[in-house]
C-alpha atoms as a PDB file:
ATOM      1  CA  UNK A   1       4.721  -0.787 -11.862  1.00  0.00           C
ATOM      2  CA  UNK A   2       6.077  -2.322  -8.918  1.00  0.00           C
ATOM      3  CA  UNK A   3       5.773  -4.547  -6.156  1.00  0.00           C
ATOM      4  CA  UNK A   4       6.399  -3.779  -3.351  1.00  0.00           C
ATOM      5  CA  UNK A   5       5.869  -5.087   0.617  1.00  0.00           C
ATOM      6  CA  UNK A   6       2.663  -3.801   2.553  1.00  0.00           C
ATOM      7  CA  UNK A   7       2.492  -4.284   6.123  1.00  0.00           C
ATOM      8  CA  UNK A   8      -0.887  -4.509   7.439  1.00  0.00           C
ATOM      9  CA  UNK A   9      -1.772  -4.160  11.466  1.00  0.00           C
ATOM     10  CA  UNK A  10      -4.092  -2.978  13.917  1.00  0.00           C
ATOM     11  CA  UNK A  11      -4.046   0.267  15.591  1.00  0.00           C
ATOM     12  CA  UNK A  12      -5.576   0.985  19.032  1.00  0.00           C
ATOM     13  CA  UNK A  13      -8.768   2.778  18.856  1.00  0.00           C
ATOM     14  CA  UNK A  14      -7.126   6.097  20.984  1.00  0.00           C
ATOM     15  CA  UNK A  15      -6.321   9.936  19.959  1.00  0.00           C
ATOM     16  CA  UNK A  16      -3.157   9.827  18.498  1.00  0.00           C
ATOM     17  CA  UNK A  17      -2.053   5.840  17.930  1.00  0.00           C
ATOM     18  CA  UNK A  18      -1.901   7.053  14.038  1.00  0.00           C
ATOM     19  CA  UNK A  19       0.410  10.104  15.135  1.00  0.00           C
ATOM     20  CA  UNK A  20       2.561   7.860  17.530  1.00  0.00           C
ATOM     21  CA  UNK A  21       2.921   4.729  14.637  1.00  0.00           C
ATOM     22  CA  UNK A  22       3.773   8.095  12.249  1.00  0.00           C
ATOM     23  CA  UNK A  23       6.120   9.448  14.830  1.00  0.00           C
ATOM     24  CA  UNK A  24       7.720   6.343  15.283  1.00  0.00           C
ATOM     25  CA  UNK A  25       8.723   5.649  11.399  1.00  0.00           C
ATOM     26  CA  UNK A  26       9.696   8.867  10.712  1.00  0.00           C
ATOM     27  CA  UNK A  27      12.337   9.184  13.655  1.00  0.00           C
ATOM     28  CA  UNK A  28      13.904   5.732  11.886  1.00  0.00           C
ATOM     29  CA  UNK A  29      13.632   7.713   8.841  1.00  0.00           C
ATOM     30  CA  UNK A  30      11.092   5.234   7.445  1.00  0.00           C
ATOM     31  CA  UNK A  31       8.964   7.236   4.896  1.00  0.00           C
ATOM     32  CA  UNK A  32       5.831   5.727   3.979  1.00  0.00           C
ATOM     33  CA  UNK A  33       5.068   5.629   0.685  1.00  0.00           C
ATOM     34  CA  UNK A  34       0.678   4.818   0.829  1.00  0.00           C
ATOM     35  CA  UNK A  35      -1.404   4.173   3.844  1.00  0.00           C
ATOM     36  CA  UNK A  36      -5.228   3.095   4.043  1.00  0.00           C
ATOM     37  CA  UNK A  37      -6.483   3.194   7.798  1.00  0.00           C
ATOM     38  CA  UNK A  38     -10.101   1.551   7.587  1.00  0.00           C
ATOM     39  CA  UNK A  39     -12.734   2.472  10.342  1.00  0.00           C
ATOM     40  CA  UNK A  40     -12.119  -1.143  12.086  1.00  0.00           C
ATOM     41  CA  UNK A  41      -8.628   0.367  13.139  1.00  0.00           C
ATOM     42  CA  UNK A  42      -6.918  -2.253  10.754  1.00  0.00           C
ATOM     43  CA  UNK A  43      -3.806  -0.017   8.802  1.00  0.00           C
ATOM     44  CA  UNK A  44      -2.408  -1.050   5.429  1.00  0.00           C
ATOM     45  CA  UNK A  45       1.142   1.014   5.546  1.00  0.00           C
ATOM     46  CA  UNK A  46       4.130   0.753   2.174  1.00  0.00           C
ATOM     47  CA  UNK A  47       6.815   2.152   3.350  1.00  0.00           C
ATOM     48  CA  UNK A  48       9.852   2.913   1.323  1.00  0.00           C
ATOM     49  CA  UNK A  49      12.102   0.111   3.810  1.00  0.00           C
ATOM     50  CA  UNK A  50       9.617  -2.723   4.214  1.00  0.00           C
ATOM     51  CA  UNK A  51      12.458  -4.429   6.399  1.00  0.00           C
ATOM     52  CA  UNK A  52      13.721  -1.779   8.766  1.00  0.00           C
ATOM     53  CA  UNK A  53       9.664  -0.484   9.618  1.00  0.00           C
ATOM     54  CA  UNK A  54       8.857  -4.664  10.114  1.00  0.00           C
ATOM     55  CA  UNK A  55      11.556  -4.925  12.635  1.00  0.00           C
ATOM     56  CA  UNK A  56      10.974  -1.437  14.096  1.00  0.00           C
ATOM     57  CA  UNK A  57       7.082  -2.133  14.462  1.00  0.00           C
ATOM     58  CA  UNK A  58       7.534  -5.256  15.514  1.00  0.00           C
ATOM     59  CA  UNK A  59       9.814  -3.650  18.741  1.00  0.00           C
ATOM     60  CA  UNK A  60       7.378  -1.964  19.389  1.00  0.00           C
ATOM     61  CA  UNK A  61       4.660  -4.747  19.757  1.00  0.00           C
ATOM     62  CA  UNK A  62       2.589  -4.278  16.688  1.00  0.00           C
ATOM     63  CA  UNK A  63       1.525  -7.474  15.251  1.00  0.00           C
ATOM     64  CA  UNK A  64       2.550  -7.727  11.087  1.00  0.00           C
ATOM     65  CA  UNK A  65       1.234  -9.143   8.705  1.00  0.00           C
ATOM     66  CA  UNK A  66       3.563  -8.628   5.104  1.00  0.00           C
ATOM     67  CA  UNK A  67       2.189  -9.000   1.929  1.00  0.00           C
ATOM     68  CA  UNK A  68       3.628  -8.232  -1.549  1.00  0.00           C
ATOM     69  CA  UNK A  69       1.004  -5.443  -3.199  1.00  0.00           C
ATOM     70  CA  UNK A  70       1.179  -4.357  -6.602  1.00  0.00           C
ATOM     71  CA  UNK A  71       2.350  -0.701  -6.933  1.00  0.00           C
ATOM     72  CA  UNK A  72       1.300   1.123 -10.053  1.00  0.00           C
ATOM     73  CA  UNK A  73       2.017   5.022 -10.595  1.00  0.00           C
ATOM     74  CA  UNK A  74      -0.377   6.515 -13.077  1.00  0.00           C
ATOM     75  CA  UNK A  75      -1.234   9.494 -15.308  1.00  0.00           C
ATOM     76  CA  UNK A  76      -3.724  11.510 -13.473  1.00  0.00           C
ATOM     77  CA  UNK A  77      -6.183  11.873 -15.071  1.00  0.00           C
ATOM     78  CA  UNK A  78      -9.941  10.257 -15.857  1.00  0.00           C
ATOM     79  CA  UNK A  79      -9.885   6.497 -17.053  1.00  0.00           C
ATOM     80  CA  UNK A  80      -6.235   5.791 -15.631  1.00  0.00           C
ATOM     81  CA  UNK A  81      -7.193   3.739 -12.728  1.00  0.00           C
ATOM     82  CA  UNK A  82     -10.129   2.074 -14.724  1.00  0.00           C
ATOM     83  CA  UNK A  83      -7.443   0.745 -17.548  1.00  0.00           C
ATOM     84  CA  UNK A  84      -4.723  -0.365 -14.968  1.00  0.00           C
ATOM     85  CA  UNK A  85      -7.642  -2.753 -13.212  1.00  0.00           C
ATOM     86  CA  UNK A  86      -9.168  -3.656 -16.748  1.00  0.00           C
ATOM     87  CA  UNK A  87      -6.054  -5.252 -17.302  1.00  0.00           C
ATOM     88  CA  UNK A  88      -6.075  -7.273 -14.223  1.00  0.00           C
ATOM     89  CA  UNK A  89      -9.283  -8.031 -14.857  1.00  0.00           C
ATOM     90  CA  UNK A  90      -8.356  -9.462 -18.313  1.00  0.00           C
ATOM     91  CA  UNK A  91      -5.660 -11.486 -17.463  1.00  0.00           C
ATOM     92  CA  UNK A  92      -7.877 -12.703 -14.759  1.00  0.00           C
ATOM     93  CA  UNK A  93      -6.444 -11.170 -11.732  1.00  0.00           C
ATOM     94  CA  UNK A  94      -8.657 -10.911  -8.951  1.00  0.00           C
ATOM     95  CA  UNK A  95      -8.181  -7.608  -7.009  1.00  0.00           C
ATOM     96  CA  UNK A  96      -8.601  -8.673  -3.085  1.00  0.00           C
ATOM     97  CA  UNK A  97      -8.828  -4.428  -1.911  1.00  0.00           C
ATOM     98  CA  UNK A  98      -6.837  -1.702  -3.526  1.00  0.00           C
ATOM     99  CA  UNK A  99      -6.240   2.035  -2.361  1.00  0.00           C
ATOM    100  CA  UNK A 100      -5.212   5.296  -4.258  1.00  0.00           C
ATOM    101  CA  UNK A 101      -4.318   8.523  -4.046  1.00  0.00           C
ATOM    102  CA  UNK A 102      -3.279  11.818  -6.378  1.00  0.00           C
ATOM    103  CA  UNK A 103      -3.149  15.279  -5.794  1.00  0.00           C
ATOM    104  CA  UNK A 104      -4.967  17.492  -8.517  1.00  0.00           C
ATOM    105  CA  UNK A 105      -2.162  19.455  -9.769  1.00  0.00           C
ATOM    106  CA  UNK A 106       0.476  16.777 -10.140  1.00  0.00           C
ATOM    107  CA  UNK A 107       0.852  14.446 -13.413  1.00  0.00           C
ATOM    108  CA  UNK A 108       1.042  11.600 -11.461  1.00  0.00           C
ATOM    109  CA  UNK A 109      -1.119   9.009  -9.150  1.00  0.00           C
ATOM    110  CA  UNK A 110      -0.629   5.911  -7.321  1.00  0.00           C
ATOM    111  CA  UNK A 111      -2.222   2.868  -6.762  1.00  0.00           C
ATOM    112  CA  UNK A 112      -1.699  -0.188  -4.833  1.00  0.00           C
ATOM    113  CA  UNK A 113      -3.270  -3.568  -5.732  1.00  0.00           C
ATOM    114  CA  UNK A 114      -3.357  -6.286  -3.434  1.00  0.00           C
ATOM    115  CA  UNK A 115      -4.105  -9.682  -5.330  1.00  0.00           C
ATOM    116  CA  UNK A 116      -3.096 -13.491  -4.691  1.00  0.00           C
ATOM    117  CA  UNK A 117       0.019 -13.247  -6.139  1.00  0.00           C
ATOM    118  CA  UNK A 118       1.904 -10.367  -6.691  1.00  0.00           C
ATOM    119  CA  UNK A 119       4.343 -11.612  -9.262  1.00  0.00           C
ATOM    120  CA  UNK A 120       1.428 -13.571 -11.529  1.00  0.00           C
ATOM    121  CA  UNK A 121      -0.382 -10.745 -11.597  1.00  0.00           C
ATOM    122  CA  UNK A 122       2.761  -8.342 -13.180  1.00  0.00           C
ATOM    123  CA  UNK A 123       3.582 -10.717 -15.742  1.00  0.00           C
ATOM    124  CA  UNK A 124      -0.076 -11.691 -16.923  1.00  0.00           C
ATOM    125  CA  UNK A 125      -1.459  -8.298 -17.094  1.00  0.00           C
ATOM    126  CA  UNK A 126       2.153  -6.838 -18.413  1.00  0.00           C
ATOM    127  CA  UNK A 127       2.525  -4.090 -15.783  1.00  0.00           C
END
């Protein structure tokens, strides 16, 4: 487990403002490391330089928001995700939102908790 920086902002509701935002990071060689785009336009992005894609966005006019996230890599499997947030749960962590993803062949998964405090929550649930 990690933690790591997640930048959250709002995208334009237009063909292609994901693509351009994409576009964007990966000519600065940003790579992003999770995303969750909600249906309100608002975009949780960790990328792999929190600092250089902040200042970079922020050229660019997008209004930030930072915010340290929890960053857990999993087996992939059933029951993995369920145990990581059980033991938030039981050291009385309250999960704000959280987004995850896996591909079916690979061992691994990721998920990305966003609680009150980042740093508590590591150390109390020993992650």
């Amino acid at each position: 487990m990690a933690i790591r920086t997640e930048l959250t902002l709002r995208l334009e509701n237009s063909p292609g403002a994901l693509a351009r935002l994409c576009q964007a990071l990966a000519d600065e060689k940003v790579n992003v490391i999770a995303m969750n785009l909600e249906g309100s336009g608002v975009l949780h992005l960790v990328p792999d330089n929190p600092v250089h894609a902040t200042g970079l966005l922020r050229a660019r006019d997008y209004a930030l928001v930072e915010r340290e996230v929890l960053y857990v890599q999993l087996p992939n499997g059933p029951g993995a995700i369920g145990s990581a947030t059980r033991m938030l749960g039981e050291a009385d962590v309250n999960i704000d939102y959280a987004y995850a993803t896996a591909i079916n062949e690979h061992q691994m998964t990721a998920l990305v908790v966003a609680v009150d405090d980042a740093q508590r929550a590591s150390t109390a649930a020993g992650m």
